[in-house]
Protein backbone atom coordinates (compact mmCIF):
# COMPACT_ATOMS: atom_id res chain seq x y z
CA UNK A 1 -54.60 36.66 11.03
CA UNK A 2 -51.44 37.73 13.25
CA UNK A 3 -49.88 35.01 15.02
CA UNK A 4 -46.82 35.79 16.89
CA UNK A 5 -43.69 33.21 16.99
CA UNK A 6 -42.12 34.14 20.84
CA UNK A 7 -38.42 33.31 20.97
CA UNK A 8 -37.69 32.46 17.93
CA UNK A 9 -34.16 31.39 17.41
CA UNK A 10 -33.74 31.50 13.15
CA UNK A 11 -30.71 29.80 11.47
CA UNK A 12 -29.00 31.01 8.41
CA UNK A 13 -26.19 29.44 6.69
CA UNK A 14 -24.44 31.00 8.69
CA UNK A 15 -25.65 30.79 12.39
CA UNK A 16 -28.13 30.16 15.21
CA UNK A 17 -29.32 33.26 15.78
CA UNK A 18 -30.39 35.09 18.71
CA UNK A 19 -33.96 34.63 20.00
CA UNK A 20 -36.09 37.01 18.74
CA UNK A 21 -39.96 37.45 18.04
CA UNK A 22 -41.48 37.26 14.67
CA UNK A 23 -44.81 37.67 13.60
CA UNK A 24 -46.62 35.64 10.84
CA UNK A 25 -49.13 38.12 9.26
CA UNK A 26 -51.33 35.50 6.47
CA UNK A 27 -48.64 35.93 3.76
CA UNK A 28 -45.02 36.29 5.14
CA UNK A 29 -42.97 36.52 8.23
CA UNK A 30 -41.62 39.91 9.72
CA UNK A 31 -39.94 40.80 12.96
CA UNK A 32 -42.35 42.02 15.64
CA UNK A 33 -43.19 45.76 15.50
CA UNK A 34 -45.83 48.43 16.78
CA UNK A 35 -47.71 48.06 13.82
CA UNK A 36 -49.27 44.74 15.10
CA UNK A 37 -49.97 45.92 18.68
CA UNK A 38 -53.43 44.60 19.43
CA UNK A 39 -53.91 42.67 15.86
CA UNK A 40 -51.75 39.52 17.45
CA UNK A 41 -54.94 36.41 17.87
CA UNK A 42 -52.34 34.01 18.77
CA UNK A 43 -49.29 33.57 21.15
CA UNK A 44 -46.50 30.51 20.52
CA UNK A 45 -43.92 29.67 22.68
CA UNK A 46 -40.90 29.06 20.19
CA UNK A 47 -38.54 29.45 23.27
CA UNK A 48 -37.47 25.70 22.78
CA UNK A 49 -37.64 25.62 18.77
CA UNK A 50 -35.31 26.58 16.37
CA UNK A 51 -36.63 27.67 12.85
CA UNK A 52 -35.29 27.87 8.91
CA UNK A 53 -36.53 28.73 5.81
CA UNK A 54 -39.11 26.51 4.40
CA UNK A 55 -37.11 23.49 3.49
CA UNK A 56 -36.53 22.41 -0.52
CA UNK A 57 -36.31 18.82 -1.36
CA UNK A 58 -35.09 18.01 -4.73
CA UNK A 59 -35.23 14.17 -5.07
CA UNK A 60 -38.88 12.52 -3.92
CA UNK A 61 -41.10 9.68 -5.74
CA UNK A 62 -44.69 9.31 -5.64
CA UNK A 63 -46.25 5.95 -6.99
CA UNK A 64 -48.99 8.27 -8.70
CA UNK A 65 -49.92 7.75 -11.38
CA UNK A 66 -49.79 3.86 -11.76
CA UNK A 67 -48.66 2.55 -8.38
CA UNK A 68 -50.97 4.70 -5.81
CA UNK A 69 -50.79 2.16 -3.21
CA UNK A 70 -47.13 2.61 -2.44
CA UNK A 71 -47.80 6.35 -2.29
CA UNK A 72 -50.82 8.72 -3.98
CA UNK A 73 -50.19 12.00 -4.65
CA UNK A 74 -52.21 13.22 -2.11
CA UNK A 75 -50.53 11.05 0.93
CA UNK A 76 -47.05 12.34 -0.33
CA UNK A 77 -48.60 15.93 -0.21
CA UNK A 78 -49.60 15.61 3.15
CA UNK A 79 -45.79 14.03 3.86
CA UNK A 80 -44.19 16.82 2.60
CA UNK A 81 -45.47 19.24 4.03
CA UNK A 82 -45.44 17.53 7.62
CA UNK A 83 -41.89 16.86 7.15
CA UNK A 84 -40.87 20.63 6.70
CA UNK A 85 -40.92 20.68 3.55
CA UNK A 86 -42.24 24.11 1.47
CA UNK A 87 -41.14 23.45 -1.97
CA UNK A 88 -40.04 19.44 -3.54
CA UNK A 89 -39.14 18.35 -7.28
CA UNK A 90 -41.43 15.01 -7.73
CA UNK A 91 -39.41 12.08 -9.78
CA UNK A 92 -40.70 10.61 -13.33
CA UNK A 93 -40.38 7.22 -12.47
CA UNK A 94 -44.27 6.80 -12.73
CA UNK A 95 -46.81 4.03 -14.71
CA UNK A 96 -46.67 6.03 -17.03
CA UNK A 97 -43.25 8.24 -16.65
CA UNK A 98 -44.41 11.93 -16.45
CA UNK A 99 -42.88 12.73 -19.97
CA UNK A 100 -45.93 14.37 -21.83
CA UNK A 101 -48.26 17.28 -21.20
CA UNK A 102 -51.38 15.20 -19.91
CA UNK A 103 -48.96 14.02 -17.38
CA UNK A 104 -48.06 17.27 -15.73
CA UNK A 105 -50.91 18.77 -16.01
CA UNK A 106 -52.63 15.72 -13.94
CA UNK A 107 -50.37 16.25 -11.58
CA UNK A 108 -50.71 19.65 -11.19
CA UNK A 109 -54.83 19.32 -10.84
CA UNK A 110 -53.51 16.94 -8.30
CA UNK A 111 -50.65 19.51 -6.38
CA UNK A 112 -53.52 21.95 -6.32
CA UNK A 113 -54.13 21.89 -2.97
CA UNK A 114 -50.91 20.88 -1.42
CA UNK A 115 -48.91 23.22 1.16
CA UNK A 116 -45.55 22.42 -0.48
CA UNK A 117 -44.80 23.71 -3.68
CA UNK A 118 -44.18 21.03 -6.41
CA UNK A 119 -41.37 21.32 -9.05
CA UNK A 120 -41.53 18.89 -11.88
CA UNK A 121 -38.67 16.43 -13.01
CA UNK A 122 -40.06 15.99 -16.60
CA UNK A 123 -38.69 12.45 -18.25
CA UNK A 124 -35.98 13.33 -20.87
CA UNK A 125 -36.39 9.80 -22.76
CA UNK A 126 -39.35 8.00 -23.25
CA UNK A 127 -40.67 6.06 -20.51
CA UNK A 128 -37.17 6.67 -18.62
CA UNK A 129 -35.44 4.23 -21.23
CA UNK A 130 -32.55 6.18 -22.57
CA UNK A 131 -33.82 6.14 -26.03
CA UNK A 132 -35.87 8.03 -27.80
CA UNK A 133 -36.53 11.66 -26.83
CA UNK A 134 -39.20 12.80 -25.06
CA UNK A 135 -40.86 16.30 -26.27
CA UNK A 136 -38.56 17.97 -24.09
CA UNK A 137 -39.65 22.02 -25.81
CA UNK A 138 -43.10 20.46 -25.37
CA UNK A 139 -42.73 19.66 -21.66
CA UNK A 140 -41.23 23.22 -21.22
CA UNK A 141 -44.13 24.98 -22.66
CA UNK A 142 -46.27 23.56 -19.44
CA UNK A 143 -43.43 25.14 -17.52
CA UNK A 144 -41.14 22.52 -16.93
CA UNK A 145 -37.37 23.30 -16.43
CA UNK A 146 -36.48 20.10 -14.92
CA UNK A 147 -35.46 17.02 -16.76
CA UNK A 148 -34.31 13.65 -16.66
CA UNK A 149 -34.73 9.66 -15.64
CA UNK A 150 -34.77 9.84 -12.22
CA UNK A 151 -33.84 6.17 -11.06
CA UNK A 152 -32.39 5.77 -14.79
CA UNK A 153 -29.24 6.87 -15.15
CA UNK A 154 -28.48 8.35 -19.01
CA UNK A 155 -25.84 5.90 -20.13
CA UNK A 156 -26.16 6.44 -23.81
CA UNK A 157 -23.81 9.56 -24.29
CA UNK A 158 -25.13 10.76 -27.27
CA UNK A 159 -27.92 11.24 -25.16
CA UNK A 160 -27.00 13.07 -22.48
CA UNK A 161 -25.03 15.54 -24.91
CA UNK A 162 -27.91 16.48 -27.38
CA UNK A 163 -30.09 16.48 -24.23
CA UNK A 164 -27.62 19.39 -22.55
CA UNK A 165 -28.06 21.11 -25.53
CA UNK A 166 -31.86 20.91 -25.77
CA UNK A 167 -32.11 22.18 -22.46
CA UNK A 168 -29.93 25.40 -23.38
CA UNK A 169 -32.63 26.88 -25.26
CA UNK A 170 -34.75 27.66 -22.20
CA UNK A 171 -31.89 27.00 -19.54
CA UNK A 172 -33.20 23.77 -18.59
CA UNK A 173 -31.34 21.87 -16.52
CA UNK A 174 -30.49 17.70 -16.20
CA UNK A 175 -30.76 16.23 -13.21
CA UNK A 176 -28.92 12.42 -13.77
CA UNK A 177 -28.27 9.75 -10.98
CA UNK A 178 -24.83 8.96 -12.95
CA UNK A 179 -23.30 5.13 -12.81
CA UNK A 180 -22.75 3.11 -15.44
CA UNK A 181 -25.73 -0.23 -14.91
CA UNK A 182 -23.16 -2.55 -17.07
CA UNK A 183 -20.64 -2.11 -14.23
CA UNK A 184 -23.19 -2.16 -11.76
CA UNK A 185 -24.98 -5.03 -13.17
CA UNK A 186 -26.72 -7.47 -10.35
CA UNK A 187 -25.21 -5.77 -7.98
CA UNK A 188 -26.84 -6.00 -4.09
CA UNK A 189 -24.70 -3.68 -2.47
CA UNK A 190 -21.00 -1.50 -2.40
CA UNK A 191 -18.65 -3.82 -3.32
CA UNK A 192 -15.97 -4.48 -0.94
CA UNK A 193 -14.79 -6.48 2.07
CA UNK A 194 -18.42 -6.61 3.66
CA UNK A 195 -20.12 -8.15 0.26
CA UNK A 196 -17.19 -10.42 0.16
CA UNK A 197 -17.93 -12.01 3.85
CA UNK A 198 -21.76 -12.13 3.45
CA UNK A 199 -21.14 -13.10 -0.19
CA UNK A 200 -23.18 -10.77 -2.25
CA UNK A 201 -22.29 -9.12 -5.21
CA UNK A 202 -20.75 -5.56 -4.87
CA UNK A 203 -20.98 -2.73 -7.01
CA UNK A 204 -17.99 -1.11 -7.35
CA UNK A 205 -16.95 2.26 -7.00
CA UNK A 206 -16.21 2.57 -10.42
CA UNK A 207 -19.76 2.17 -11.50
CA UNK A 208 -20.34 6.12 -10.54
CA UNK A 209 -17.20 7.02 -10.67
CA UNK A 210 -16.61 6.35 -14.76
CA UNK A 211 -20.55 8.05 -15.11
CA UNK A 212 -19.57 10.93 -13.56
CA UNK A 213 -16.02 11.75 -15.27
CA UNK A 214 -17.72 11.12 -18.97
CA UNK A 215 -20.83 12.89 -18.19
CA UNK A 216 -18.41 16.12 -17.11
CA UNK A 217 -15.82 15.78 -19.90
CA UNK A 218 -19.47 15.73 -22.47
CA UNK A 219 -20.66 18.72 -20.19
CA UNK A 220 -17.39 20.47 -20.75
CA UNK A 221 -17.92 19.78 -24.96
CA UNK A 222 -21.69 20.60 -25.37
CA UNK A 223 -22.52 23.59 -22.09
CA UNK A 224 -25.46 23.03 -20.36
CA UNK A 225 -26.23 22.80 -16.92
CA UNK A 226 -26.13 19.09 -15.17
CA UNK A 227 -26.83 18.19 -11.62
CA UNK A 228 -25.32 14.89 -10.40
CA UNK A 229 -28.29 13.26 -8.03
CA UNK A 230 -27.45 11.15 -5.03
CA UNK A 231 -23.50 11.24 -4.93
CA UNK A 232 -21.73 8.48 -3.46
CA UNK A 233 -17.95 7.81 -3.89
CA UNK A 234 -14.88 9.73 -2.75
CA UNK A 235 -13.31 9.74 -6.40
CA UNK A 236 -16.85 11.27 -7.82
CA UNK A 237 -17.07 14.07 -5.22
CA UNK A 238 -13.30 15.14 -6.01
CA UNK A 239 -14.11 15.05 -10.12
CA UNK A 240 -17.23 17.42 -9.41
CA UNK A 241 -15.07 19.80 -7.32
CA UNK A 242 -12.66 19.80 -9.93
CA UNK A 243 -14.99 20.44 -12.44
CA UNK A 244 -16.70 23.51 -10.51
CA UNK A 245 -12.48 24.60 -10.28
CA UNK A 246 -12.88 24.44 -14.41
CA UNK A 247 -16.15 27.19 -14.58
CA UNK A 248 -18.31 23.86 -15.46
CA UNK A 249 -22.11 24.66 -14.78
CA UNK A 250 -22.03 21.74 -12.48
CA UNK A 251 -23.92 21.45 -9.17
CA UNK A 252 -24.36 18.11 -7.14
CA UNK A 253 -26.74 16.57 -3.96
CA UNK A 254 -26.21 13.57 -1.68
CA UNK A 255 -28.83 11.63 -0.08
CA UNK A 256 -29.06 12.05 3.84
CA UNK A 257 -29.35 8.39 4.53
CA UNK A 258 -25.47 7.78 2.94
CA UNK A 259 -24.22 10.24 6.11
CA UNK A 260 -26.01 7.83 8.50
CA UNK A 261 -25.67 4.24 6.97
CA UNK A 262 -22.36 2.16 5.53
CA UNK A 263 -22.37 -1.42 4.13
CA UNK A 264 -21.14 -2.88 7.29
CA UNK A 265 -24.89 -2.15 8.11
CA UNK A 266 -25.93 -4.72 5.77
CA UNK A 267 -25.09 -7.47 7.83
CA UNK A 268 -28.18 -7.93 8.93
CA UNK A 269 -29.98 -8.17 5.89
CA UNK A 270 -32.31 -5.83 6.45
CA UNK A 271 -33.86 -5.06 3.08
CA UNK A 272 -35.13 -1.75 4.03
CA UNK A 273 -31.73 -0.90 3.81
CA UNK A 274 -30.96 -1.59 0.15
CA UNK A 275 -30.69 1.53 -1.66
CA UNK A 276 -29.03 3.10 -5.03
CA UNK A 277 -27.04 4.10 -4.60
CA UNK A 278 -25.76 1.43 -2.23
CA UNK A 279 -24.43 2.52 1.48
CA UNK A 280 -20.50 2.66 0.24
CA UNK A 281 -17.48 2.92 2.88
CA UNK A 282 -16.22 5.17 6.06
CA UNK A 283 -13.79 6.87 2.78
CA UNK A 284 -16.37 7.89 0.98
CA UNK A 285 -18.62 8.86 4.11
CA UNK A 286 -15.72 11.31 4.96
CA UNK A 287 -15.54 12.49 1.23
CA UNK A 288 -19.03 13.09 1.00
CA UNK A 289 -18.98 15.00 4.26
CA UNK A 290 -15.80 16.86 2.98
CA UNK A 291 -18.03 17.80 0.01
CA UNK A 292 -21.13 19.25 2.17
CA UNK A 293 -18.46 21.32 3.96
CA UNK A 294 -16.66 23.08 0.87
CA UNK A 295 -19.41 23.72 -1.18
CA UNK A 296 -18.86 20.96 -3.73
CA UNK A 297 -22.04 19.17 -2.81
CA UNK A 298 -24.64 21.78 -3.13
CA UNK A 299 -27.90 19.94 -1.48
CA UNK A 300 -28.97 17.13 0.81
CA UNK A 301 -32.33 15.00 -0.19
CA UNK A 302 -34.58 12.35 1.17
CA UNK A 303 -34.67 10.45 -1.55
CA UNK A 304 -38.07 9.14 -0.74
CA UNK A 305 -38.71 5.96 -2.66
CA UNK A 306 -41.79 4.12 -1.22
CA UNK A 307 -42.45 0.32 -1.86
CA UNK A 308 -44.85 -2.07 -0.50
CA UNK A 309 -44.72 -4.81 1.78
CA UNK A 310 -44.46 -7.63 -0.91
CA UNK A 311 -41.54 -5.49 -2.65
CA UNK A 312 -39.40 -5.77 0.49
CA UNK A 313 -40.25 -9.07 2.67
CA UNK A 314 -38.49 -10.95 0.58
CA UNK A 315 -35.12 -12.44 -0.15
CA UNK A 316 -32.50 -9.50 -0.15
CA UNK A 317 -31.48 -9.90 -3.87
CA UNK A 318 -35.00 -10.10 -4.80
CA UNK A 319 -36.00 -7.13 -2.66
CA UNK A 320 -36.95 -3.90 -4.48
CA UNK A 321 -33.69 -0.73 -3.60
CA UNK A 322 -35.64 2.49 -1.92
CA UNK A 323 -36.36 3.53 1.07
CA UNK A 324 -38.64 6.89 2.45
CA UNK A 325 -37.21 9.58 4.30
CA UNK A 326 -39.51 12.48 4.50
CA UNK A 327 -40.63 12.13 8.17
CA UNK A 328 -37.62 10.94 9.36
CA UNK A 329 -35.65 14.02 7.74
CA UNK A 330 -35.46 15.60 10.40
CA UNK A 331 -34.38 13.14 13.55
CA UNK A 332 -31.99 12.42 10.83
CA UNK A 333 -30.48 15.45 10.53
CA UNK A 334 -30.80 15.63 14.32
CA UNK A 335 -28.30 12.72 14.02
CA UNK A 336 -26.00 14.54 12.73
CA UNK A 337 -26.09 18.28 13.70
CA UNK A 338 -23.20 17.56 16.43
CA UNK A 339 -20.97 16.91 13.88
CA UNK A 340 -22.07 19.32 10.66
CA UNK A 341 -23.59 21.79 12.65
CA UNK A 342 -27.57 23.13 12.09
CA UNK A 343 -26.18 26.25 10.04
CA UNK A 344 -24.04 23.83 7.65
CA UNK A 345 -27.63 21.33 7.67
CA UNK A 346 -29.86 23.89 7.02
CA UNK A 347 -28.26 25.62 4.22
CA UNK A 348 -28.15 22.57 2.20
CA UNK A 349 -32.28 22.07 2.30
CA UNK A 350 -32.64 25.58 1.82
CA UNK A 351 -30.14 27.84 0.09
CA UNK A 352 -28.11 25.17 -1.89
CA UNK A 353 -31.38 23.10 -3.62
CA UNK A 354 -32.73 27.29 -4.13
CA UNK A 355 -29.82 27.47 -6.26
CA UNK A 356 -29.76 24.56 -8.06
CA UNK A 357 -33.00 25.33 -9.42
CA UNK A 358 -31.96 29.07 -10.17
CA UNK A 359 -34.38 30.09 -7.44
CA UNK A 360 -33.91 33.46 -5.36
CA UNK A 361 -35.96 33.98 -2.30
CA UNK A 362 -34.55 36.43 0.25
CA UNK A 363 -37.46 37.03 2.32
CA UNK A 364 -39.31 34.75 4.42
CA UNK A 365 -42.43 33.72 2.79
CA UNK A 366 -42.00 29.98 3.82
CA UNK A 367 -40.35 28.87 6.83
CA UNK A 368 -39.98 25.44 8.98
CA UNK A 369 -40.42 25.86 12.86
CA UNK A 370 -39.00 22.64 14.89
CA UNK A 371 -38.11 20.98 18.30
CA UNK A 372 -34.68 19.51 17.60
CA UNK A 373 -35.15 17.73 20.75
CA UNK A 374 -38.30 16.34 20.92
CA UNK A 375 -38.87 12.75 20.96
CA UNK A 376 -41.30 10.94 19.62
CA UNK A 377 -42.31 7.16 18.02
CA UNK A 378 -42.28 6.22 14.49
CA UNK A 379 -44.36 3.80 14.07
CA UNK A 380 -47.59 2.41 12.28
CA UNK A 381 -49.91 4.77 14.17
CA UNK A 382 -47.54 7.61 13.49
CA UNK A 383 -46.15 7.13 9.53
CA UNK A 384 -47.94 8.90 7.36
CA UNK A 385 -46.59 7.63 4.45
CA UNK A 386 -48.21 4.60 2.64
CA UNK A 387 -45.14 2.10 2.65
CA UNK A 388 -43.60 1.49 5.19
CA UNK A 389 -39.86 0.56 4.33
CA UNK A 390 -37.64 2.19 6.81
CA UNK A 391 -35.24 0.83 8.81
CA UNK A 392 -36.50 2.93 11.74
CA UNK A 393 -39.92 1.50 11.92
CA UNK A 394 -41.17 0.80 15.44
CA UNK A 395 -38.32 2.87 17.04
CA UNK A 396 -38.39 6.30 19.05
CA UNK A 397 -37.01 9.21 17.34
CA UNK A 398 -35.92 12.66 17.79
CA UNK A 399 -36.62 15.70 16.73
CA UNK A 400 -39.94 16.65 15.30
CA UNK A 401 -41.45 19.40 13.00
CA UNK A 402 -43.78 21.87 14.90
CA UNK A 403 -45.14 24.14 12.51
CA UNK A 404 -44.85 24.80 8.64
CA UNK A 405 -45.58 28.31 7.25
CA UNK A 406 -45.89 28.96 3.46
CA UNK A 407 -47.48 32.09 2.10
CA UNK A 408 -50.87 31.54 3.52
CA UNK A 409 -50.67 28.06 4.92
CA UNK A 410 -50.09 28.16 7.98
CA UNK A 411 -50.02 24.37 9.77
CA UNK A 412 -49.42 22.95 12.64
CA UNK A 413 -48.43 19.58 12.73
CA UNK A 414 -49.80 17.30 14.62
């Protein structure tokens, strides 16, 4: 099967590139030639599409096993690849945690026939507790590189340093949403002058900010390689640049939504948007943004965290923190791309989360085709997900995913 991609305008980290014609042959994607003369079976117009490497998100949840009803593994499969996505690392935070070997191989049978690729985030303490060990050598034996607590943070730091050294003996790496919970304890939201006029409790700054310098200074005693999930204060992005400036095998991600959203949002009360971390100020907005520019922040993520209706229809510091974000990736990108540019975008769902996992993939086996200007409704008809807790429910988008392309998958979306 030859199908050729007409006008297809590629961007690299670099640049939007020219238009040019590429031709999809069942396992990768190589400029047009005379070698396919009369084996094309299929024509696309790509004359209004731009189109990327297959895109690599490193921060999603499923509620399988345990809590299928927010999201099964085979609805977030589906997502995925819909959304652009080629390759994901799936969270641990499960009924039970993915932390053993029947685990991941469960959810392996289950990946089976996906389009994406799955990487596994392996729990690194039992049941995501920050106690005992899991069998991390174990885990890596199924082929799991990836560990840590996903929505637990490691807070024990005798932890987190024999864990970094675990993980040296196969070059594992720890992925840790750093904050410290006894400085963030019942907190709603960023602390600051919006929590103080609606009167909820804030969590401060510090919270991440104290995580992240003690989680680099045990880094910088024990080696190891730690990735700092879902970064969210100005002082935290300058102590992981520094850190890279020290040789520190340190590499970091944000979540998209924190570009898009600040607290002053929360005056509505609008539990779909209570996250963790929570949307902080316009200082940290630009410091984050800062950080996507210069190379200190190395990926942007979705962060997909389903819940159900009951978790979120509720008071706002009873409501459940999450939020999904792998349809609206891209109109939220789209969002965006005046002011960070696709090449700047692009690189950070494809290159930067490539090498954060130690991945190299120069040629084009997966790519993402998309109208960055199409328009379209999210809505109940339309989500494919199983929960439905976004703020952008019910409201017309743009941008959409056209076609997804990953070694022989080729898809169309709908």
């Amino acid at each position: 099967m030859a199908i050729l991609l007409q006008s297809l305008r590629l961007i690299d980290s670099a640049s939007v590139q020219a238009p040019k014609d590429y031709i999809y042959t069942g396992s990768e994607i190589v400029l047009k030639s005379d070698a396919y003369k009369g084996k094309i079976e299929q024509v696309i117009d790509c004359s209004k599409y731009l189109g990327s490497k297959g895109w690599v998100d490193l921060r999603c949840f499923s509620g399988e096993p345990g809590e299928e009803y927010k999201e099964s593994m085979e609805s977030l499969g589906k997502l995925l690849a819909y959304s652009g996505f080629s390759k994901a690392v799936l969270m641990p935070n499960t009924h039970p945690a993915i932390q053993t070997r029947n685990e991941v191989q469960f959810l392996k049978s289950k990946s089976k026939s996906w389009i994406s690729d799955l990487v596994i985030n392996a729990a690194a303490t039992k049941d995501c507790k920050g106690e005992d060990f899991t069998d991390i050598l174990d885990l890596n034996q199924e082929g799991i590189t990836v560990f840590g607590d996903g929505l637990n943070p490691i807070s024990n730091p005798d932890r987190l340093m024999k864990i970094l050294q675990y993980l040296q003996k196969f070059n594992g790496i720890l992925f840790d949403q750093s904050f410290e919970p006894l400085l963030a304890l019942y907190g709603q939201m960023h602390e600051g002058e919006v929590s103080t006029k609606i009167g909820m409790k804030g969590v401060p700054n510090l919270a991440e900010d104290v995580a992240v310098q003690r989680n680099i200074e045990i880094l910088r005693y024990a080696g190891g390689r730690l990735h700092f999930q879902t970064v969210s204060s100005k002082a935290a992005v300058e102590k992981i640049r520094q850190g890279k400036k020290d040789g520190l095998k340190i590499t970091a991600d944000v979540s998209l939504y924190q570009l898009l959203f600040s607290d002053e949002d929360l005056m509505t009360f609008d539990t779909n948007l209570k996250v963790v971390p929570p949307f902080r100020g316009s200082e940290d907005r630009k410091a984050l943004i800062e950080g996507l520019m210069d190379g200190t922040i190395d990926a942007i993520v979705s962060n997909h965290q389903p819940q159900d209706f009951d978790a979120k229809h509720m008071e706002f510091d009873l409501a459940q923190s999450g939020m999904i974000g792998l349809q609206t990736f891209l109109p939220a990108m789209a969002k965006i791309a005046d002011e960070l540019g696709w090449p700047l975008l692009i690189s950070k769902i494809t290159e930067g989360p490539e090498k954060v996992l130690g991945v190299q993939n120069d040629g084009l086996e997966q790519m993402t085709v998309f109208d960055p200007k199409e328009n379209w409704v999210y809505d109940k008809k339309s989500n494919l997900s199983q929960s439905a807790n976004h703020p952008w429910l019910n409201h017309e988008l743009q941008g959409k995913v056209k076609f997804v392309i990953n070694k022989s998958h080729f898809v169309k979306v709908p």
